[in-house]
N, C-alpha and C. Protein backbone atom coordinates (compact mmCIF):
# COMPACT_ATOMS: atom_id res chain seq x y z
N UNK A 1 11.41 34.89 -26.85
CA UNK A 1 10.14 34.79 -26.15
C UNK A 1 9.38 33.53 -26.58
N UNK A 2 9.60 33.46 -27.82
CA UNK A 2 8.89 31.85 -28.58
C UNK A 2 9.69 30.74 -27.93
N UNK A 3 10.96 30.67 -28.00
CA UNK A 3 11.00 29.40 -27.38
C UNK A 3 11.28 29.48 -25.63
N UNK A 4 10.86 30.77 -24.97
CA UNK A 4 10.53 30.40 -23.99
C UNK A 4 9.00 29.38 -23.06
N UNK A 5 8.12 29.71 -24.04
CA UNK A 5 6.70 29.49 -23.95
C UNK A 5 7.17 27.95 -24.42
N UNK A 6 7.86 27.73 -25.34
CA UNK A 6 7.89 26.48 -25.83
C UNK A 6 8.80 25.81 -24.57
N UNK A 7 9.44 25.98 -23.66
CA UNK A 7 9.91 25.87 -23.05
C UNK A 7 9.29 25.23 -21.73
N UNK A 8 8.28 26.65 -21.54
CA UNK A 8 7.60 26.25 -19.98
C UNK A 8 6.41 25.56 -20.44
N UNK A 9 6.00 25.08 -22.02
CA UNK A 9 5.48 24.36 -22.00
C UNK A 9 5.47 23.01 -22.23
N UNK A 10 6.77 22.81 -22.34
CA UNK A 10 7.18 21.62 -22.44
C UNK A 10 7.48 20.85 -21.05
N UNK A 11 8.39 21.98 -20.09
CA UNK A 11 7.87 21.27 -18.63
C UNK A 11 6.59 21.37 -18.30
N UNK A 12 5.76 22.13 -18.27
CA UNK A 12 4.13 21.72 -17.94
C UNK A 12 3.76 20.53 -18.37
N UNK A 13 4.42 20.07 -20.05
CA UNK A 13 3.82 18.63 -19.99
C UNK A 13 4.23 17.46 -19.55
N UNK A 14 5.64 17.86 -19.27
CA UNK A 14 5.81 16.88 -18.75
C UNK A 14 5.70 16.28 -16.84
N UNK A 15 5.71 17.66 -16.43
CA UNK A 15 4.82 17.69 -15.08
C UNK A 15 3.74 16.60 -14.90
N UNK A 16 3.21 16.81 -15.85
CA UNK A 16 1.23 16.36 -16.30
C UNK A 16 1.60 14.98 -16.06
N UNK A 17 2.38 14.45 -17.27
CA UNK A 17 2.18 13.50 -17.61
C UNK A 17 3.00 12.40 -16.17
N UNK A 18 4.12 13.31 -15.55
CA UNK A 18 4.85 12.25 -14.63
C UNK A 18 4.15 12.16 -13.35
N UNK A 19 2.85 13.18 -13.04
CA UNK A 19 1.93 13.47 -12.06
C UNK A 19 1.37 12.21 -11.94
N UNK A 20 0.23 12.44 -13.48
CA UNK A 20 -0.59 11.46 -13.98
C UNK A 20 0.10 9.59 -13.86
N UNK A 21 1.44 9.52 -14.64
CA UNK A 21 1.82 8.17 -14.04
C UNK A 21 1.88 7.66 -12.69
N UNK A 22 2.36 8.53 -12.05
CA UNK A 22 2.33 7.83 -10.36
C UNK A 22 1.31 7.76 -9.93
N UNK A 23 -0.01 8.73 -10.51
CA UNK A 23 -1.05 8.06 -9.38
C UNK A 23 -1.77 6.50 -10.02
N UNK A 24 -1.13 6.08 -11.26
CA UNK A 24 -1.60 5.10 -11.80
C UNK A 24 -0.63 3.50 -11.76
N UNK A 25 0.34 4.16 -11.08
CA UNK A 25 1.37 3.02 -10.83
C UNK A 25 1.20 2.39 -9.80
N UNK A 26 0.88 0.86 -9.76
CA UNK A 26 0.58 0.22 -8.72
C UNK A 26 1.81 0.27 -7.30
N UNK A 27 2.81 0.56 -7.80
CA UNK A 27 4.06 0.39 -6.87
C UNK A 27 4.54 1.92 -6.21
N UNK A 28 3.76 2.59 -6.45
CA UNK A 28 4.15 4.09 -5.56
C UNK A 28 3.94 3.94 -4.29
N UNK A 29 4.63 4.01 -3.16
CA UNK A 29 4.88 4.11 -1.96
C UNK A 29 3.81 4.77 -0.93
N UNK A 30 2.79 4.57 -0.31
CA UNK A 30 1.51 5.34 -0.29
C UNK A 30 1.37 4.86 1.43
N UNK A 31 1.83 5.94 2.25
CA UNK A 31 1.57 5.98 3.54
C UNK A 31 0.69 5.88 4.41
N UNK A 32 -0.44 6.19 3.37
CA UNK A 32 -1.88 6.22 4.32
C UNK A 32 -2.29 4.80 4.28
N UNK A 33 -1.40 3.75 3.90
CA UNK A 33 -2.17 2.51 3.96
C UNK A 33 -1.72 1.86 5.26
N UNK A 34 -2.30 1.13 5.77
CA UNK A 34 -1.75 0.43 7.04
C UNK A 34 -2.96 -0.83 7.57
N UNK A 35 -2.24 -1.11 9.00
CA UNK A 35 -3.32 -2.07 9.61
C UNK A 35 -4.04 -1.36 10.21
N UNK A 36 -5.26 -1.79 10.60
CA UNK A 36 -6.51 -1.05 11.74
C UNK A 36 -5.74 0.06 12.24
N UNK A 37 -5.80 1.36 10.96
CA UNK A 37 -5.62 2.81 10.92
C UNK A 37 -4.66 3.16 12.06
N UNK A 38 -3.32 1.98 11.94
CA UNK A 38 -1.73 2.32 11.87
C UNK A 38 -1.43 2.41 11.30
N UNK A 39 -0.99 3.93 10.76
CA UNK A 39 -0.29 3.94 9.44
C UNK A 39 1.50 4.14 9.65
N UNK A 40 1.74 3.76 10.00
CA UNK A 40 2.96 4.36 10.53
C UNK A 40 4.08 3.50 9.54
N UNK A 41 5.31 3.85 9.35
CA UNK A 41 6.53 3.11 8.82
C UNK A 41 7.00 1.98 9.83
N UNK A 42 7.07 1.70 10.81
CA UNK A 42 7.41 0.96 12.12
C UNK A 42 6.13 0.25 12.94
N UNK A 43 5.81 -0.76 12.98
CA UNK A 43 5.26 -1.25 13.87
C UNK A 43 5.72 -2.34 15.12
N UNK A 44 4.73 -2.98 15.38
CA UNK A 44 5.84 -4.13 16.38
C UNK A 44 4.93 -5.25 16.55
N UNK A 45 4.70 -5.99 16.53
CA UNK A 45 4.44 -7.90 17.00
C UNK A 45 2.95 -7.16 17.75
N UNK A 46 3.06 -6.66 18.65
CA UNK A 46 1.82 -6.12 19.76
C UNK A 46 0.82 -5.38 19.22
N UNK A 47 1.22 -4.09 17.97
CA UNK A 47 0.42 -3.80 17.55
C UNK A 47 -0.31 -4.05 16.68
N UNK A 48 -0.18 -5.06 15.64
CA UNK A 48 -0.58 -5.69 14.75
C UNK A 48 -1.10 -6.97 15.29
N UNK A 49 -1.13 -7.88 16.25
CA UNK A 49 -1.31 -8.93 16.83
C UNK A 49 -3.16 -9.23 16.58
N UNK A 50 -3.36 -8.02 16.98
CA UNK A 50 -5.41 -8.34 16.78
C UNK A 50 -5.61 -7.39 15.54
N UNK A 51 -5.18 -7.27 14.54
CA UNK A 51 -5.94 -6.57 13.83
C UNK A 51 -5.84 -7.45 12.66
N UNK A 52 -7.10 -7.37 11.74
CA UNK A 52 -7.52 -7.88 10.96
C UNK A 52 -7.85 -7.18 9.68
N UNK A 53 -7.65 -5.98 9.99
CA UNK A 53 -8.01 -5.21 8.47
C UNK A 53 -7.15 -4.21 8.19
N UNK A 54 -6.81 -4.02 6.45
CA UNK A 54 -6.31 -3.23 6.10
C UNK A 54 -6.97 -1.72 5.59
N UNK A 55 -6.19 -0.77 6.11
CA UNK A 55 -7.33 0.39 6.14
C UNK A 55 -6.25 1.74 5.38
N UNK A 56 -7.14 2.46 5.06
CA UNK A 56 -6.36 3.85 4.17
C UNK A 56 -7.15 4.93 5.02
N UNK A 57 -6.04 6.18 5.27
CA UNK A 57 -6.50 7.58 5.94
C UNK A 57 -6.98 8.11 5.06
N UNK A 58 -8.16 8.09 5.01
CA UNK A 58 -8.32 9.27 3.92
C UNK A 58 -9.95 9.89 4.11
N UNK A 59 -10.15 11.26 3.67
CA UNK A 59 -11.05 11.64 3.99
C UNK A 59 -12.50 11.19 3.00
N UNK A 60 -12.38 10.70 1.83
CA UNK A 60 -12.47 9.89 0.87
C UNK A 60 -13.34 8.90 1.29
N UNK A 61 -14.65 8.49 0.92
CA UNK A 61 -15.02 7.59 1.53
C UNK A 61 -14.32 5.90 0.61
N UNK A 62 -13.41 5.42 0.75
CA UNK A 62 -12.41 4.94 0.09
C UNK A 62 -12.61 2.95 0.60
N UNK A 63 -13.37 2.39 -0.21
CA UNK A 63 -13.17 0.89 0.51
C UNK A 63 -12.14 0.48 -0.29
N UNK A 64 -11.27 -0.64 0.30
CA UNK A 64 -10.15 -1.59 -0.35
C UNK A 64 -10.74 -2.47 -0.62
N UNK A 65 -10.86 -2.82 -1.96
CA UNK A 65 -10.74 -3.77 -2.35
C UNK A 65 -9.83 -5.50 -3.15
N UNK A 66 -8.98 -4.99 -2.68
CA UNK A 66 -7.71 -6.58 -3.11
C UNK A 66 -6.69 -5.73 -2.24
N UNK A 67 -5.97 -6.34 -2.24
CA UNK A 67 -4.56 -6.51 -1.94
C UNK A 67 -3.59 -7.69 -1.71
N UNK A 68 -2.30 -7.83 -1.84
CA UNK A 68 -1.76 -8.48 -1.53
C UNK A 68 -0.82 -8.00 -0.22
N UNK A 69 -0.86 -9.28 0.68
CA UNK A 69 0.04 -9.37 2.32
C UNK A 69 0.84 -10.28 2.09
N UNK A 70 2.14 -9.63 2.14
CA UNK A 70 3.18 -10.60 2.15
C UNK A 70 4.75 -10.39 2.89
N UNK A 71 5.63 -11.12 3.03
CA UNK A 71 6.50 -11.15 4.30
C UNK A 71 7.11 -12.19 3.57
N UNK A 72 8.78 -12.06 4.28
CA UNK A 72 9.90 -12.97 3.61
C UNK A 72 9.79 -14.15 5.03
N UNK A 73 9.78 -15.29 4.65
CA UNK A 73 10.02 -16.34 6.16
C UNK A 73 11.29 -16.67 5.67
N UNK A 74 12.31 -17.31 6.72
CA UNK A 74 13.59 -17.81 6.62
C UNK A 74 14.73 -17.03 5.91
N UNK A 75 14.87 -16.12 6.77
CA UNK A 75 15.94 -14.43 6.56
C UNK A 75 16.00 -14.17 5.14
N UNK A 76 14.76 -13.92 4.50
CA UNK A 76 14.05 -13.78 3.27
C UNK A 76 14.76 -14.67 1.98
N UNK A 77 14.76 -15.70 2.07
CA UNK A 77 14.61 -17.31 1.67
C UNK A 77 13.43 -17.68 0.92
N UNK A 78 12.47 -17.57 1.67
CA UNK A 78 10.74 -18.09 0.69
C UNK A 78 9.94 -16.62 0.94
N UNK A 79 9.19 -16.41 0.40
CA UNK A 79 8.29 -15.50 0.53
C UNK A 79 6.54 -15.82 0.54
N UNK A 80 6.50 -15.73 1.55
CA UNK A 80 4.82 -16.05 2.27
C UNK A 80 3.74 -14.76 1.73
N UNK A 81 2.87 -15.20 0.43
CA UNK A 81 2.24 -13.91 0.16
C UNK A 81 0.64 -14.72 -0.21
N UNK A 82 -0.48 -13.63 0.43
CA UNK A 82 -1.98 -14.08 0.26
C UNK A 82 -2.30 -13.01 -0.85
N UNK A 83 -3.87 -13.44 -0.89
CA UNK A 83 -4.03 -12.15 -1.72
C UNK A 83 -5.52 -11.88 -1.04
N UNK A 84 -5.97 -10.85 -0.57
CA UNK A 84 -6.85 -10.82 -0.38
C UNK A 84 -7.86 -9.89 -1.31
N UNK A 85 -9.36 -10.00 -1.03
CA UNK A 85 -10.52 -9.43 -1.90
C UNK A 85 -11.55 -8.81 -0.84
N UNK A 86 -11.07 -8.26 -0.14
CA UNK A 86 -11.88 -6.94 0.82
C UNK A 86 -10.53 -6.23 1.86
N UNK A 87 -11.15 -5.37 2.50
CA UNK A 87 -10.06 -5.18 3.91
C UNK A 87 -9.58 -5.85 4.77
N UNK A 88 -10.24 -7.50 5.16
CA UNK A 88 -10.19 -8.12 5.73
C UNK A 88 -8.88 -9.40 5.49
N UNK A 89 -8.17 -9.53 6.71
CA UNK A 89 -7.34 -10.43 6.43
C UNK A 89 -7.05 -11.51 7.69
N UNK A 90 -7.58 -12.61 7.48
CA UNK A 90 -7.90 -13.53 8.36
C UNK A 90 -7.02 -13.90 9.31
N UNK A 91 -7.73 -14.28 10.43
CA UNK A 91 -6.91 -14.10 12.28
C UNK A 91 -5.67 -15.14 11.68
N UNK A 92 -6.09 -16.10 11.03
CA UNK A 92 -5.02 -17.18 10.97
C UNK A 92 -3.77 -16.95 10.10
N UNK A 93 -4.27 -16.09 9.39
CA UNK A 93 -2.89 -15.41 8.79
C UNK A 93 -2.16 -14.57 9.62
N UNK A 94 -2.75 -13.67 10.54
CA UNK A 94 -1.65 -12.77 11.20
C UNK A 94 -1.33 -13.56 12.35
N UNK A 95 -1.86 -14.57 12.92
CA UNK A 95 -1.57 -15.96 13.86
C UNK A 95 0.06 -16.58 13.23
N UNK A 96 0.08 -16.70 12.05
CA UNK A 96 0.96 -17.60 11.14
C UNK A 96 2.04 -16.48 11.23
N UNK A 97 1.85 -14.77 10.80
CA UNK A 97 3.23 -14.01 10.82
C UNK A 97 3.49 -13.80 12.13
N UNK A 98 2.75 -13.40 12.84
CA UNK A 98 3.60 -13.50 14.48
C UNK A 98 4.31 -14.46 15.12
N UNK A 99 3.94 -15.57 14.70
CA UNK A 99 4.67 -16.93 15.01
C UNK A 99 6.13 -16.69 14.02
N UNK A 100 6.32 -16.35 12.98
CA UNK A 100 7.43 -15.97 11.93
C UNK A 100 8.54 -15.06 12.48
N UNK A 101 7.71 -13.64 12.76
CA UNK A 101 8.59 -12.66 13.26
C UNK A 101 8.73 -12.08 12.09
N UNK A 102 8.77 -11.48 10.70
CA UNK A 102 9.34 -10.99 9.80
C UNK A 102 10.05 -9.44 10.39
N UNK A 103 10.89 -9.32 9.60
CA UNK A 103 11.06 -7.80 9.91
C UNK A 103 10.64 -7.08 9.06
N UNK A 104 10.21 -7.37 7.95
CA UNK A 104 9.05 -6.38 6.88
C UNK A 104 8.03 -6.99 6.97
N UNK A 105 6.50 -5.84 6.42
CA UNK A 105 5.33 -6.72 5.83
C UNK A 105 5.46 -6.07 5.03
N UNK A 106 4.71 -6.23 3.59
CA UNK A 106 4.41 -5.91 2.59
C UNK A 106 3.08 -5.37 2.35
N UNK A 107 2.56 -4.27 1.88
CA UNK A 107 0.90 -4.42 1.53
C UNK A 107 1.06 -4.09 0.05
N UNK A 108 0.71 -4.88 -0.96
CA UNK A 108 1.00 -4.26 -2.17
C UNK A 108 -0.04 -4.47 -3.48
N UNK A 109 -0.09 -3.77 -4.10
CA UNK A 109 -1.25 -4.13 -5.43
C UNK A 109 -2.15 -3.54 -4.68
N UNK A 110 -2.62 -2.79 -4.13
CA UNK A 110 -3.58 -2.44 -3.45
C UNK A 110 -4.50 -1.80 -4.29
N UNK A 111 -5.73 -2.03 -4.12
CA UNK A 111 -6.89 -1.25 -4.75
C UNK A 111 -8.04 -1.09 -4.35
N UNK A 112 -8.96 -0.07 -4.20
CA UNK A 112 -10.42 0.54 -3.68
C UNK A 112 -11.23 1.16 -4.82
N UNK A 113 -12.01 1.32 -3.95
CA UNK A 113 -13.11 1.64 -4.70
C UNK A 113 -13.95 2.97 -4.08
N UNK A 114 -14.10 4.18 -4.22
CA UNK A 114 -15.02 5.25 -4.24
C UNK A 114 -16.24 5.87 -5.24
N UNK A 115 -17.00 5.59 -4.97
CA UNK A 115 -17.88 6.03 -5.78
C UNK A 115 -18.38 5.41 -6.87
N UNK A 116 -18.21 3.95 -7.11
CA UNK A 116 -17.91 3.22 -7.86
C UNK A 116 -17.16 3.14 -9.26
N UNK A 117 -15.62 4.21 -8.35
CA UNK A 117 -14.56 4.11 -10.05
C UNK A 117 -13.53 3.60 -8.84
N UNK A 118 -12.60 2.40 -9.77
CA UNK A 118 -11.81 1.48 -9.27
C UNK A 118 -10.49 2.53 -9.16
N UNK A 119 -9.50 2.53 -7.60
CA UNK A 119 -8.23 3.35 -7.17
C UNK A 119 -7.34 2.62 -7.33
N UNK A 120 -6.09 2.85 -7.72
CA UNK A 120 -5.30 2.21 -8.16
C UNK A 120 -4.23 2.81 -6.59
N UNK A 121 -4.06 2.16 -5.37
CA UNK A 121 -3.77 2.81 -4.05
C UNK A 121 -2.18 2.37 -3.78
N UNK A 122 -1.51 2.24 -4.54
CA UNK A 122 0.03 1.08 -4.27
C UNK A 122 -0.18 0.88 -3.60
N UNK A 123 0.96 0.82 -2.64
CA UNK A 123 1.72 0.07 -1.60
C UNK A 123 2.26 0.37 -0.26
N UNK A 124 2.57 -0.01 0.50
CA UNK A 124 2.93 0.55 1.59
C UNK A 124 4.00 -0.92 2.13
N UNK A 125 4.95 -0.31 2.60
CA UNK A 125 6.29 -1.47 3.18
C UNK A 125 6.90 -1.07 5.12
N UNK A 126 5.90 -1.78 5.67
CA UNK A 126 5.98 -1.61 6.72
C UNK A 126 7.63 -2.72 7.56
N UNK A 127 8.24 -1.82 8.32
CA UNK A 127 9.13 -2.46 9.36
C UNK A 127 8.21 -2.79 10.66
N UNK A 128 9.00 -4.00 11.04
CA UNK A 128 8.60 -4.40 12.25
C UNK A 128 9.86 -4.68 13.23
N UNK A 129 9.25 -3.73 14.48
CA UNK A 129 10.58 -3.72 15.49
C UNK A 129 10.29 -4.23 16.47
């Protein structure tokens, strides 16, 4: 009975603790991020064409603050990456990837702000079809 308790409490901690790392790991895979609240895995040239901001679903009143946008040019050869410091990501940049074509974007390092304590929001790796 003793080393059962020692048992289920040893997975409880470690539950905790592998919980606790992912929501603090910048690189966890995080769906709700997208362009002008497309969140989807797939997008295409048309739907991304006018949008300018990066946005998270959440019920959360949740602003972004940084991120990095980035995309491979020349059948991923160089890698084209900004960094931005709000939601906003300028016409002339998504002017510059539509002219490219990538078949990934990148949104990564991502971070917000609620309530004024800083979110640590990863990433999100969008296809483009």
């Amino acid at each position: 009975m003793k080393t059962l308790k020692h048992i289920l409490f040893s997975l409880f901690l470690t539950l905790s603790i592998t919980t606790a790392s992912a929501q603090s790991d910048p690189y966890f895979e995080n769906k709700d991020i997208g362009f002008c609240n497309q969140h989807a895995d797939t997008l295409t040239l048309d739907q991304i064409k006018d949008c300018t901001e990066v946005t998270i679903n959440s019920k959360k009143n949740i602003v972004i603050t940084s991120y990095i946008f980035s995309y491979y040019i020349n059948d991923q050869l160089m890698l084209h990456s900004i960094q931005g410091f709000n939601n906003k990501i300028a016409k002339e940049e998504i002017e510059k990837m539509i002219a490219i074509k990538p078949k990934v974007l990148y949104l990564t390092e991502i971070l917000g702000e609620c309530n004024s304590e800083i979110l640590i929001l990863g990433q999100h790796k969008i296809f483009i079809r």
